[in-house]
C-alpha atoms as a PDB file:
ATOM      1  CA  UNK A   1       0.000   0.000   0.000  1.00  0.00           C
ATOM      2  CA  UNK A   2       2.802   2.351   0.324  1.00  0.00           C
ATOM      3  CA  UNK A   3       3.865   1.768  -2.581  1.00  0.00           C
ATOM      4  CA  UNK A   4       0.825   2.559  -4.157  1.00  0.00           C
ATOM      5  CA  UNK A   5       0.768   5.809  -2.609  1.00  0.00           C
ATOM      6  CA  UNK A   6       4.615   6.469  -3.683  1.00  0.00           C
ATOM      7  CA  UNK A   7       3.751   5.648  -7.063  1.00  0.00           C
ATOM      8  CA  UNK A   8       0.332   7.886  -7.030  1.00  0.00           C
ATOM      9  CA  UNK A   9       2.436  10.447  -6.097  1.00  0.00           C
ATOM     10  CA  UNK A  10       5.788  10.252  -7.083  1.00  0.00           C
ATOM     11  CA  UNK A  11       5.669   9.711 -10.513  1.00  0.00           C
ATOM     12  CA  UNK A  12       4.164  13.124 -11.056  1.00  0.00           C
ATOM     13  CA  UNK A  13       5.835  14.917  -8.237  1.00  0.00           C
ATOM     14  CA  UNK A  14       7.697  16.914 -11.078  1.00  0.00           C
ATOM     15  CA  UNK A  15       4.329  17.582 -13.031  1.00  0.00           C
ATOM     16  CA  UNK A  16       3.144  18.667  -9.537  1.00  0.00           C
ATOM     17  CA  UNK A  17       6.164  20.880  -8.938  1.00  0.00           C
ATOM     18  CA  UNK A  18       5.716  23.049 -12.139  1.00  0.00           C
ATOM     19  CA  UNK A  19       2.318  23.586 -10.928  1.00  0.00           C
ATOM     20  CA  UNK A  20       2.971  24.508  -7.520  1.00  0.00           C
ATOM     21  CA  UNK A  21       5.301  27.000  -9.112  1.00  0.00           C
ATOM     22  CA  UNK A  22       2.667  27.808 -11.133  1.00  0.00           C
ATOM     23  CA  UNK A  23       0.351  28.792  -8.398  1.00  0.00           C
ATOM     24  CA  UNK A  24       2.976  30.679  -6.129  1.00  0.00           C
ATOM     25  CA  UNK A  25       3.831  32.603  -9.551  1.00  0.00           C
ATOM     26  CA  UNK A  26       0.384  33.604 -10.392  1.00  0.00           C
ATOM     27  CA  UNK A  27      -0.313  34.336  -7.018  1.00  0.00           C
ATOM     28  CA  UNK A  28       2.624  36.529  -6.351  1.00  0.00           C
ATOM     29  CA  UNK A  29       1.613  38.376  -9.308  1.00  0.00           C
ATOM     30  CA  UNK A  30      -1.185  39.600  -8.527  1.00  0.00           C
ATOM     31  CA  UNK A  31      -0.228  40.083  -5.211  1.00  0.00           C
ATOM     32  CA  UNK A  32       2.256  42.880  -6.755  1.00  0.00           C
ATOM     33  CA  UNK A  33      -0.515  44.546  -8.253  1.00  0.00           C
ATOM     34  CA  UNK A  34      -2.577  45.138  -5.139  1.00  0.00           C
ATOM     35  CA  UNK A  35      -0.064  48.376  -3.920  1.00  0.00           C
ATOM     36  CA  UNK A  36      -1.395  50.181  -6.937  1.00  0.00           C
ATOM     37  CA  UNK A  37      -4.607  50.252  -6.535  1.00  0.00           C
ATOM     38  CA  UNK A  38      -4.909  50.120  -2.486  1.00  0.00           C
ATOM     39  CA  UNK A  39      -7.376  52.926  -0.952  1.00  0.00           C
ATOM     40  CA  UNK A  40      -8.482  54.400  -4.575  1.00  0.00           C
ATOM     41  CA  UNK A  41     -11.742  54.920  -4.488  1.00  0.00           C
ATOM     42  CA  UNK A  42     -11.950  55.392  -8.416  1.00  0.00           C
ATOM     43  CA  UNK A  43     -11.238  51.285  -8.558  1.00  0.00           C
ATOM     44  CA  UNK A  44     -14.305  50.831  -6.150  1.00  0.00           C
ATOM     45  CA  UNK A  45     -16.626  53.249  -8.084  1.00  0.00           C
ATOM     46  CA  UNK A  46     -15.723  51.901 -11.300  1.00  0.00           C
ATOM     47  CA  UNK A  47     -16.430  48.484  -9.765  1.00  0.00           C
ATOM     48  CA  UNK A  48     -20.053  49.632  -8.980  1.00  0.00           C
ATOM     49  CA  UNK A  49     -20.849  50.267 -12.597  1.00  0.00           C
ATOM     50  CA  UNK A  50     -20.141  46.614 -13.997  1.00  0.00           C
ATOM     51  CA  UNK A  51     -22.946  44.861 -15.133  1.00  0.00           C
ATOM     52  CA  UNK A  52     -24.828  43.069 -12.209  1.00  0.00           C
ATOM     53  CA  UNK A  53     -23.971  39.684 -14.269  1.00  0.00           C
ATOM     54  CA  UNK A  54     -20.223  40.639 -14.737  1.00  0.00           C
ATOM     55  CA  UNK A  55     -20.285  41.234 -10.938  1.00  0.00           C
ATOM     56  CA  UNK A  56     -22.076  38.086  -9.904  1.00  0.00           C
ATOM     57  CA  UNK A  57     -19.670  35.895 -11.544  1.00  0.00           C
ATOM     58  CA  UNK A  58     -16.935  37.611  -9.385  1.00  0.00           C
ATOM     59  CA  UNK A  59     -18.879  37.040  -6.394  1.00  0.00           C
ATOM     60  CA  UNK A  60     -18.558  40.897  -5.346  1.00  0.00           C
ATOM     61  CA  UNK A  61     -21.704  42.189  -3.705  1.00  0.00           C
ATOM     62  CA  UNK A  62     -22.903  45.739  -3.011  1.00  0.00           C
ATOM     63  CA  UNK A  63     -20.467  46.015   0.342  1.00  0.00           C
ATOM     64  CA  UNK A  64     -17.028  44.182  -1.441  1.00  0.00           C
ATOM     65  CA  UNK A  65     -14.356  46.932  -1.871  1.00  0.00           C
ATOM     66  CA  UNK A  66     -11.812  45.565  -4.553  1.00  0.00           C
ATOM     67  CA  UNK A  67      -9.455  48.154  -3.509  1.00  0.00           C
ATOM     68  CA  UNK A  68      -9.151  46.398  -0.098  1.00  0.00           C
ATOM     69  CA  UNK A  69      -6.767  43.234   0.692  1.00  0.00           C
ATOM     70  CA  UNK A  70      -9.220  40.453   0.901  1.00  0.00           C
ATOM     71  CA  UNK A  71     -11.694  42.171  -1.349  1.00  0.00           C
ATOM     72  CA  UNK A  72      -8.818  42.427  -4.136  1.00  0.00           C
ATOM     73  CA  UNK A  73      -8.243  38.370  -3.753  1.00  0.00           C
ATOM     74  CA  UNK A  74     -11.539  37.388  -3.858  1.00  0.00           C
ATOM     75  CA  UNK A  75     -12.238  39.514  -7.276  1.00  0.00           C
ATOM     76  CA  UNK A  76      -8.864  38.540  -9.114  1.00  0.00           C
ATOM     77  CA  UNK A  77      -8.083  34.928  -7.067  1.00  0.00           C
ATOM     78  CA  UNK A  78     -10.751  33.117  -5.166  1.00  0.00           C
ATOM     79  CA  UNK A  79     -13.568  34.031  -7.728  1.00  0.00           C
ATOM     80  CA  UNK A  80     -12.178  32.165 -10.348  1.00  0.00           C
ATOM     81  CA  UNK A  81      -8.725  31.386 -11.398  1.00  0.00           C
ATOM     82  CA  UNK A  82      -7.799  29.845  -8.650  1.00  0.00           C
ATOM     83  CA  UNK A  83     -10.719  27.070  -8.763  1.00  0.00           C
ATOM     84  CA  UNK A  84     -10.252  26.931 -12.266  1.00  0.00           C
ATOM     85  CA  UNK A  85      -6.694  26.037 -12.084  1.00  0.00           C
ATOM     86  CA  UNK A  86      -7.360  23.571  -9.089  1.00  0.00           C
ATOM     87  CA  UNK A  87     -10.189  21.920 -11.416  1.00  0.00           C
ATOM     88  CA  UNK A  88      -7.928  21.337 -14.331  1.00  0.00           C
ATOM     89  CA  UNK A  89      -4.967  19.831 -12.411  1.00  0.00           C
ATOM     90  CA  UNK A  90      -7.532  17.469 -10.160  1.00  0.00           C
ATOM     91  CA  UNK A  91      -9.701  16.346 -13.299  1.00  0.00           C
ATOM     92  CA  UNK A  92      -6.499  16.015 -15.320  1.00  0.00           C
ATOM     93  CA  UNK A  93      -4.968  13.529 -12.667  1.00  0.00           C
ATOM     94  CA  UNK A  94      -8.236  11.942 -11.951  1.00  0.00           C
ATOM     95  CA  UNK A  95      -9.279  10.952 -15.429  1.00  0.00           C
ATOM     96  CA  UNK A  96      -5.423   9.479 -16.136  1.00  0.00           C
ATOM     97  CA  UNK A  97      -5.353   7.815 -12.977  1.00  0.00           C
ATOM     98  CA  UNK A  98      -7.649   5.248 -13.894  1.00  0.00           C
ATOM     99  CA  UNK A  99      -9.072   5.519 -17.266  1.00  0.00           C
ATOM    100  CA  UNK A 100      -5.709   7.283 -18.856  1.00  0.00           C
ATOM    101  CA  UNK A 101      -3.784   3.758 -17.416  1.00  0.00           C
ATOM    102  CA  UNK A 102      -6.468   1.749 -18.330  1.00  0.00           C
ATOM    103  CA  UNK A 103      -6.218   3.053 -22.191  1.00  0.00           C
ATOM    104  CA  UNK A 104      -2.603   2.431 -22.022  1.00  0.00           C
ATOM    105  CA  UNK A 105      -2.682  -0.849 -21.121  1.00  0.00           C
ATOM    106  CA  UNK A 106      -1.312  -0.177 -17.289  1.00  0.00           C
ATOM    107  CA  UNK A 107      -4.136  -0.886 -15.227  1.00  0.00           C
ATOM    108  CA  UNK A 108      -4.496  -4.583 -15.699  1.00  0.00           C
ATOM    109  CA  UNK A 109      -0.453  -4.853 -14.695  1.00  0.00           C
ATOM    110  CA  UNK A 110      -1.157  -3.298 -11.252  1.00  0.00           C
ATOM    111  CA  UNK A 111      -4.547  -5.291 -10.122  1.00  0.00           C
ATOM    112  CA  UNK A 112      -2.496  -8.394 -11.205  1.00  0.00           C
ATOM    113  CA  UNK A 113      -0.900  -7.521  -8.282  1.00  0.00           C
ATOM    114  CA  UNK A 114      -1.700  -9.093  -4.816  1.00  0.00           C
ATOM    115  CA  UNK A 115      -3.597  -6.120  -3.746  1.00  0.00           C
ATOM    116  CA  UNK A 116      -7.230  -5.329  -3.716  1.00  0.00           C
ATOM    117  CA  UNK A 117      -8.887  -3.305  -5.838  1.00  0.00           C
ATOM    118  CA  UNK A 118     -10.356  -1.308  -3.400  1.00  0.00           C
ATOM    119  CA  UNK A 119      -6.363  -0.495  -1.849  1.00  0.00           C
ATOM    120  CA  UNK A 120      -5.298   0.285  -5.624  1.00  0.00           C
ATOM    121  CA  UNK A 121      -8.387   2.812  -6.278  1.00  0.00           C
ATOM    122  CA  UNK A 122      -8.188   3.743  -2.693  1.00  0.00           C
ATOM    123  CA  UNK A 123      -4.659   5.230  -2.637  1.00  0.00           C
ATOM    124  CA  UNK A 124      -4.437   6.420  -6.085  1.00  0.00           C
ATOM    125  CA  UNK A 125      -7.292   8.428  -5.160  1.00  0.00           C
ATOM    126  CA  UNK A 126      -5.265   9.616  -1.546  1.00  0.00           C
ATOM    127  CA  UNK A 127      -2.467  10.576  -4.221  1.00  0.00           C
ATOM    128  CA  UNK A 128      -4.583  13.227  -5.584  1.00  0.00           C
ATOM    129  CA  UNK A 129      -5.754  14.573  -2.076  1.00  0.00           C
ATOM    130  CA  UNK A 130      -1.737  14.778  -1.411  1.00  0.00           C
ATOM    131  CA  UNK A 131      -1.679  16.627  -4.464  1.00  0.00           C
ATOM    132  CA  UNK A 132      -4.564  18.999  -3.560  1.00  0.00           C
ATOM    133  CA  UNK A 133      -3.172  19.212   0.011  1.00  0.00           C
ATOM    134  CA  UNK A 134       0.108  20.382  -1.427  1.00  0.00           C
ATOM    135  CA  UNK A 135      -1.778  22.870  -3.772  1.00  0.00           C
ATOM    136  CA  UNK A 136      -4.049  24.031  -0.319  1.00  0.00           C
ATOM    137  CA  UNK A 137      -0.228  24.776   1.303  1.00  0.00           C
ATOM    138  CA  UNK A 138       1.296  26.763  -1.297  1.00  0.00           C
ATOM    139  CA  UNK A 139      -1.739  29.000  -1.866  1.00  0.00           C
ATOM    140  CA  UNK A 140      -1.608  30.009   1.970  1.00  0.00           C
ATOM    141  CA  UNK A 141       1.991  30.372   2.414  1.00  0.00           C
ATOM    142  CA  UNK A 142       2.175  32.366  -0.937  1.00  0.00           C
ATOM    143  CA  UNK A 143      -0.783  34.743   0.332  1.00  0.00           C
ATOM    144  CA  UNK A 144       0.685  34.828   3.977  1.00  0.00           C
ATOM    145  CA  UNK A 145       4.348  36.444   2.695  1.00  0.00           C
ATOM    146  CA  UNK A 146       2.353  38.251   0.062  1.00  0.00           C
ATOM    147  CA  UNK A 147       0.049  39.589   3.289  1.00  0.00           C
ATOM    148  CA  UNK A 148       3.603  40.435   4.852  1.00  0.00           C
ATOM    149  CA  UNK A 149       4.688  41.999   2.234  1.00  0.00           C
ATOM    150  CA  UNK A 150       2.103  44.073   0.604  1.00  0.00           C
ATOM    151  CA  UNK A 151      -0.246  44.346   3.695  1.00  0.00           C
ATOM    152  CA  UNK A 152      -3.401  42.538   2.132  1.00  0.00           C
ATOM    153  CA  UNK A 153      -5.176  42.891   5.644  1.00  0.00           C
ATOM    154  CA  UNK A 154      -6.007  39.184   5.786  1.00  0.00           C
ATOM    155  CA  UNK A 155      -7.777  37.195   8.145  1.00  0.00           C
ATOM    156  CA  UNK A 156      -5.872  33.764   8.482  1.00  0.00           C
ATOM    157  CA  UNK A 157      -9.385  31.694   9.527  1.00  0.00           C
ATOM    158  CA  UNK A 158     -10.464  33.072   6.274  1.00  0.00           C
ATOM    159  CA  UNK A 159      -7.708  32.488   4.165  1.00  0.00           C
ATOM    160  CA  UNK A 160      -8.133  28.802   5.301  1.00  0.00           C
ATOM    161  CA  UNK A 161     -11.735  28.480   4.109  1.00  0.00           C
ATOM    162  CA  UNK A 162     -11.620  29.893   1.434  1.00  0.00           C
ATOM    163  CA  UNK A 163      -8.662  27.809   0.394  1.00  0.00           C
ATOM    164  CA  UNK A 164     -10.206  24.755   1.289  1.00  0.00           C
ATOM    165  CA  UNK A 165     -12.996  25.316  -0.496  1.00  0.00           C
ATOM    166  CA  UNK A 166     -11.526  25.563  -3.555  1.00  0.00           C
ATOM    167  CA  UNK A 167      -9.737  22.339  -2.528  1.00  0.00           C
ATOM    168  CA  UNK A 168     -12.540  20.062  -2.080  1.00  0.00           C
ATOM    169  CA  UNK A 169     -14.189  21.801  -5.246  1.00  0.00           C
ATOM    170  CA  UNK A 170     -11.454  20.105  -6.906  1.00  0.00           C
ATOM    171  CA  UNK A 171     -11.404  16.980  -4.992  1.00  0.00           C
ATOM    172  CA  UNK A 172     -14.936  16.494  -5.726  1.00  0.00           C
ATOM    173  CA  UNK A 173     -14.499  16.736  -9.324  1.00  0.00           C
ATOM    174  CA  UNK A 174     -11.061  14.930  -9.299  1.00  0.00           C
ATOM    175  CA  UNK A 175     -12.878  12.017  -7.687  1.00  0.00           C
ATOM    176  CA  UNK A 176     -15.770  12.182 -10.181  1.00  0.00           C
ATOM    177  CA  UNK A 177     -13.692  11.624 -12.754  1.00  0.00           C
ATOM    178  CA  UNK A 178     -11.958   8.940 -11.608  1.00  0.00           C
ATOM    179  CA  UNK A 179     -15.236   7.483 -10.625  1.00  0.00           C
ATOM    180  CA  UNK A 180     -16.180   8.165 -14.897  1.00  0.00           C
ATOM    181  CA  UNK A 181     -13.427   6.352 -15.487  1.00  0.00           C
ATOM    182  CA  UNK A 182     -13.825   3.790 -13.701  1.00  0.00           C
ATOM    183  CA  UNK A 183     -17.678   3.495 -15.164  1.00  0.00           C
ATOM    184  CA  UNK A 184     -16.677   3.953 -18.539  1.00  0.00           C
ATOM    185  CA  UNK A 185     -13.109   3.318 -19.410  1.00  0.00           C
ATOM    186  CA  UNK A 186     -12.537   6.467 -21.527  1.00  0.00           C
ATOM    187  CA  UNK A 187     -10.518   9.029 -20.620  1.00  0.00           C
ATOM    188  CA  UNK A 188     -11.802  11.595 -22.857  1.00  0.00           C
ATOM    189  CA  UNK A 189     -15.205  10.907 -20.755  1.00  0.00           C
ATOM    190  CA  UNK A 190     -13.547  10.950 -17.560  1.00  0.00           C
ATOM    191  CA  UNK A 191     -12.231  14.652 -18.790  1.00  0.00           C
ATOM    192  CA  UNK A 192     -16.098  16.103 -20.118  1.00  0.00           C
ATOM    193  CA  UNK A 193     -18.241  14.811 -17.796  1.00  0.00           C
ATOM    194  CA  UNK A 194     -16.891  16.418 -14.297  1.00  0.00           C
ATOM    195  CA  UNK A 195     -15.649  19.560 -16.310  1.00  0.00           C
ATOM    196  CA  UNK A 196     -18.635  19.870 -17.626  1.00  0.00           C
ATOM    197  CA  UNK A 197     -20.982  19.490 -14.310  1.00  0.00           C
ATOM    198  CA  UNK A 198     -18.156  22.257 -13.046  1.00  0.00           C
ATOM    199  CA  UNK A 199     -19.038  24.685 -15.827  1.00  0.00           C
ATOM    200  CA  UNK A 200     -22.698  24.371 -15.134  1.00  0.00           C
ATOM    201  CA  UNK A 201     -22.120  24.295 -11.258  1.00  0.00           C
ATOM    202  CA  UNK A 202     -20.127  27.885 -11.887  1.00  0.00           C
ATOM    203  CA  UNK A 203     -22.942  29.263 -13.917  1.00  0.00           C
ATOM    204  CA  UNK A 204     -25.758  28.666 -11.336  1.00  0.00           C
ATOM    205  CA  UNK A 205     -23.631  30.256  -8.557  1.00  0.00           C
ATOM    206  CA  UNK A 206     -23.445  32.858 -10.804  1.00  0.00           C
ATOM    207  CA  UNK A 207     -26.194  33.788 -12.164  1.00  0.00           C
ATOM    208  CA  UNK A 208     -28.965  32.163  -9.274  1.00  0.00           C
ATOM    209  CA  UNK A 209     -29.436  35.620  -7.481  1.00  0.00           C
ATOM    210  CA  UNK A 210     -30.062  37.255 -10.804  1.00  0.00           C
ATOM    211  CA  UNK A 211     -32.465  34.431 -12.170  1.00  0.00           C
ATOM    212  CA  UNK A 212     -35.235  33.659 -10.033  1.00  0.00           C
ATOM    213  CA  UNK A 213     -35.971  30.550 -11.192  1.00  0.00           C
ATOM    214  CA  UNK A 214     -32.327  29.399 -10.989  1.00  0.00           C
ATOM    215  CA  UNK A 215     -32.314  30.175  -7.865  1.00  0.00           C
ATOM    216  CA  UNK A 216     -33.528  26.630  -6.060  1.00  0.00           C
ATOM    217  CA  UNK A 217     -30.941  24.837  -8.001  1.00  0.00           C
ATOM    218  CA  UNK A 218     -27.963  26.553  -6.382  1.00  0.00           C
ATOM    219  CA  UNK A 219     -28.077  23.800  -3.989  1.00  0.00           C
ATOM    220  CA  UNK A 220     -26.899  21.369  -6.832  1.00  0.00           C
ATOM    221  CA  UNK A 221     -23.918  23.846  -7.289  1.00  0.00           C
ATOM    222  CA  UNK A 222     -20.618  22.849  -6.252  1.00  0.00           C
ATOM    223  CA  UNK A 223     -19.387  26.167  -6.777  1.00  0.00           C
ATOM    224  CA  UNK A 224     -21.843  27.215  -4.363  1.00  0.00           C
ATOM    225  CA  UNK A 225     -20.592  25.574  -1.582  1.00  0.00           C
ATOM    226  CA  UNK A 226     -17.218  26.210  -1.668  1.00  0.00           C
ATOM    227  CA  UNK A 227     -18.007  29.752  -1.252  1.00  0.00           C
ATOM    228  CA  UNK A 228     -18.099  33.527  -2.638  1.00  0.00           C
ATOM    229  CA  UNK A 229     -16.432  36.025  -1.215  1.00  0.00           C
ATOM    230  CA  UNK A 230     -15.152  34.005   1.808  1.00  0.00           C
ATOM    231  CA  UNK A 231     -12.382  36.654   2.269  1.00  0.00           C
ATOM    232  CA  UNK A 232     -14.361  39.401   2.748  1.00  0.00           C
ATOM    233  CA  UNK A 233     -17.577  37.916   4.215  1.00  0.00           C
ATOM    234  CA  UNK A 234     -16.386  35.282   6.055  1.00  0.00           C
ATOM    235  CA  UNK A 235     -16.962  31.118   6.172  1.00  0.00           C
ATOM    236  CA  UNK A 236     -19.677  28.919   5.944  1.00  0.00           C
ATOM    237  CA  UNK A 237     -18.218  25.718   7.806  1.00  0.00           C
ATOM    238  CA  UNK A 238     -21.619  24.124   7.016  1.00  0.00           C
ATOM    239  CA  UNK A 239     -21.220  24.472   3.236  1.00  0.00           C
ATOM    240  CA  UNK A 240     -17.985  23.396   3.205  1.00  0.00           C
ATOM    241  CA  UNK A 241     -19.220  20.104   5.365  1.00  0.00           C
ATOM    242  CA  UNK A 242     -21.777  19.352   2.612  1.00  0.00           C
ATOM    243  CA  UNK A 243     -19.296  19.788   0.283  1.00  0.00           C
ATOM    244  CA  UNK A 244     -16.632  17.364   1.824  1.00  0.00           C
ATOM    245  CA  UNK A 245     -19.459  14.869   2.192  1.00  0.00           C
ATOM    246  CA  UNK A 246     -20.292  15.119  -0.962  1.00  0.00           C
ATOM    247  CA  UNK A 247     -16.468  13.786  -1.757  1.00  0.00           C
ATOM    248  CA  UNK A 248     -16.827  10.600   0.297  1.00  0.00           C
ATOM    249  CA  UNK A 249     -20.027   9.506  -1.380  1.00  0.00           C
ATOM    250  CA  UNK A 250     -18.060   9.941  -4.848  1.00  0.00           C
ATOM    251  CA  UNK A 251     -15.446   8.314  -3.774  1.00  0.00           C
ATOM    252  CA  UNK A 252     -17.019   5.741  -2.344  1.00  0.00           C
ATOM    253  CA  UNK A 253     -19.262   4.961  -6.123  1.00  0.00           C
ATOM    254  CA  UNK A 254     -15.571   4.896  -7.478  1.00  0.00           C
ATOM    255  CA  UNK A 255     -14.511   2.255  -5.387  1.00  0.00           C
ATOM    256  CA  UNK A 256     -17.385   0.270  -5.671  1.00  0.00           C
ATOM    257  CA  UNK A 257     -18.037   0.519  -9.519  1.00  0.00           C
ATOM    258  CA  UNK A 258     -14.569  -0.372  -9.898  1.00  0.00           C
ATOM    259  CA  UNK A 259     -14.488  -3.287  -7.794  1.00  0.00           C
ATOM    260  CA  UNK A 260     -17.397  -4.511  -9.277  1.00  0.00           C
ATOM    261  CA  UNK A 261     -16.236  -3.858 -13.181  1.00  0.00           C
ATOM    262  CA  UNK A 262     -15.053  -6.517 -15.844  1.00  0.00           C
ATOM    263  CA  UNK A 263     -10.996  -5.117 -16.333  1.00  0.00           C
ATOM    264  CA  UNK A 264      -9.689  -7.608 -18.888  1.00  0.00           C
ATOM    265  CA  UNK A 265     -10.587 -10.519 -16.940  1.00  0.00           C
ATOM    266  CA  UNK A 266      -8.589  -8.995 -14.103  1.00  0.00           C
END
C-alpha cells in the first residue's frame, strides 16, 4: 500500500512541482498589483458600474471593496482562477489515474498484483488529495508572505476556508472523474463529464441571485458551496461540510463501480 501511494504520487511529483510554481507565480503576481490600486476609491466606483452579471460571476456584492486586501483576492483569485486552475490539475490527474492507465494498457499490470482493488483505487485516489493538500499549502503560504509583504489585511481563519474550499471543489471533481473512469473506461469521458458538471455548477452560482428561477438549483452547485467572497464575508463551515461529504459519497461509487467492473478478466 505504500507503494501505491509512492507511485500515485511520485511519478508526477515533477508535473506537480511546475504547478505549484505555477500557483505561487500567479499568485505573487497579482499580489504585486494590489499596492497600486490600495485605498483608490476610483477602482471601487468603477467596480459599482459593472454589469450586475459581470459582478455576480466575481462574487462581489454591493459592500465588497476591490481596492481592499481580501476584497482584491476574492475579485482577481478566489472568484475564479484559482478554482479553475485547481479543477484542471484534479480532473487532469483523476481521469489518467484510472481511465488514462487503463487506455494504455497499465491498469491490468497493477490489479495483477496481490492487492485489492479497493487499496489500488483507494490510494491512487489519496495521491490526488496529497496533491490537492500540497496545492491548499502553497496558496496560503504564498498569500501569507504576500500579506507580509504588501499588507493585504487578511484574516488567516479566512484564508483557510476559502482555500479549502476551492480544494474540495477540486477533490470532488477529481474524484468524479476517476469514478467516470472507472464506469466507462474512456478518458476523454472521464475529462467532459466532471468539467462539464463544473461549468454548469459555476454558472448557477453565478447567475442564481439574478435568475429567479435558478435560484432553487444553487443547492446542486458545487461552486456554491465552496463559497463567494469568503475573504471578505467570512466562512460557511456548514457548506464546506456538505461539500466534503459530498467527496466521500463519490469516492465511495468509485470504489465500488470499480471493484465490481469486468478489467480484462482482471
Amino acid at each position: 500500500m505504500p507503494e501505491l501511494l509512492r507511485r500515485a504520487v511520485g511519478d508526477r511529483s515533477r508535473a506537480l512541482g511546475a504547478w505549484l510554481l505555477g500557483f505561487a507565480a500567479y499568485i505573487a503576481l497579482i499580489v504585486a498589483v494590489f499596492p497600486s490600486i490600495h485605498g483608490s476609491q476610483q477602482f471601487d466606483d468603477l467596480l459599482k458600474q459593472y454589469p450586475d452579471v459581470l459582478k455576480s460571476f466575481l462574487g462581489i456584492g454591493d459592500t465588497l471593496s476591490i481596492t481592499s486586501g481580501p476584497g482584491f483576492l476574492d475579485t482577481e483569485l478566489f472568484s475564479l482562477m484559482l478554482p479553475l486552475l485547481a479543477l484542471v490539475l484534479a480532473i487532469g490527474v483523476g481521469a489518467a489515474t484510472i481511465a488514462g492507465e487503463e487506455e494504455q494498457g497499465l491498469l491490468e499490470l497493477v490489479v495483477s498484483a496481490p492487492v485489492t482493488r479497493r487499496a489500488v483505487i483507494g490510494w491512487k485516489a489519496v495521491g490526488l488529495a496529497v496533491e490537492i493538500v500540497a496545492v491548499a499549502v502553497t496558496i496560503i503560504v504564498t498569500l501569507l508572505i504576500g500579506d507580509a509583504l504588501a499588507d493585504l489585511g487578511l484574516d488567516a481563519g479566512r484564508l483557510v476556508g476559502a482555500t479549502l474550499g476551492i480544494c474540495l471543489l477540486a477533490l470532488l471533481h477529481g474524484w468524479l472523474a476517476m469514478l467516470v473512469g472507472a464506469a466507462t473506461r474512456h478518458r476523454s469521458f472521464a475529462i467532459a463529464v466532471p468539467a462539464g458538471l463544473a461549468a454548469i455548477a459555476y454558472l448557477i452560482a453565478g447567475l442564481h441571485s439574478l435568475a429567479d428561477w435558478l435560484d432553487p438549483f444553487r443547492y446542486v452547485s458545487t461552486f456554491y458551496y465552496a463559497g463567494q467572497s469568503t475573504l471578505s464575508s467570512g466562512v460557511d463551515w456548514g457548506h464546506l461540510a456538505v461539500l466534503a461529504a459530498a467527496c466521500l459519497i463519490v469516492l465511495a461509487a468509485a470504489i465500488g463501480v470499480f471493484e465490481r467492473r469486468d478489467l480484462g478478466g482482471a
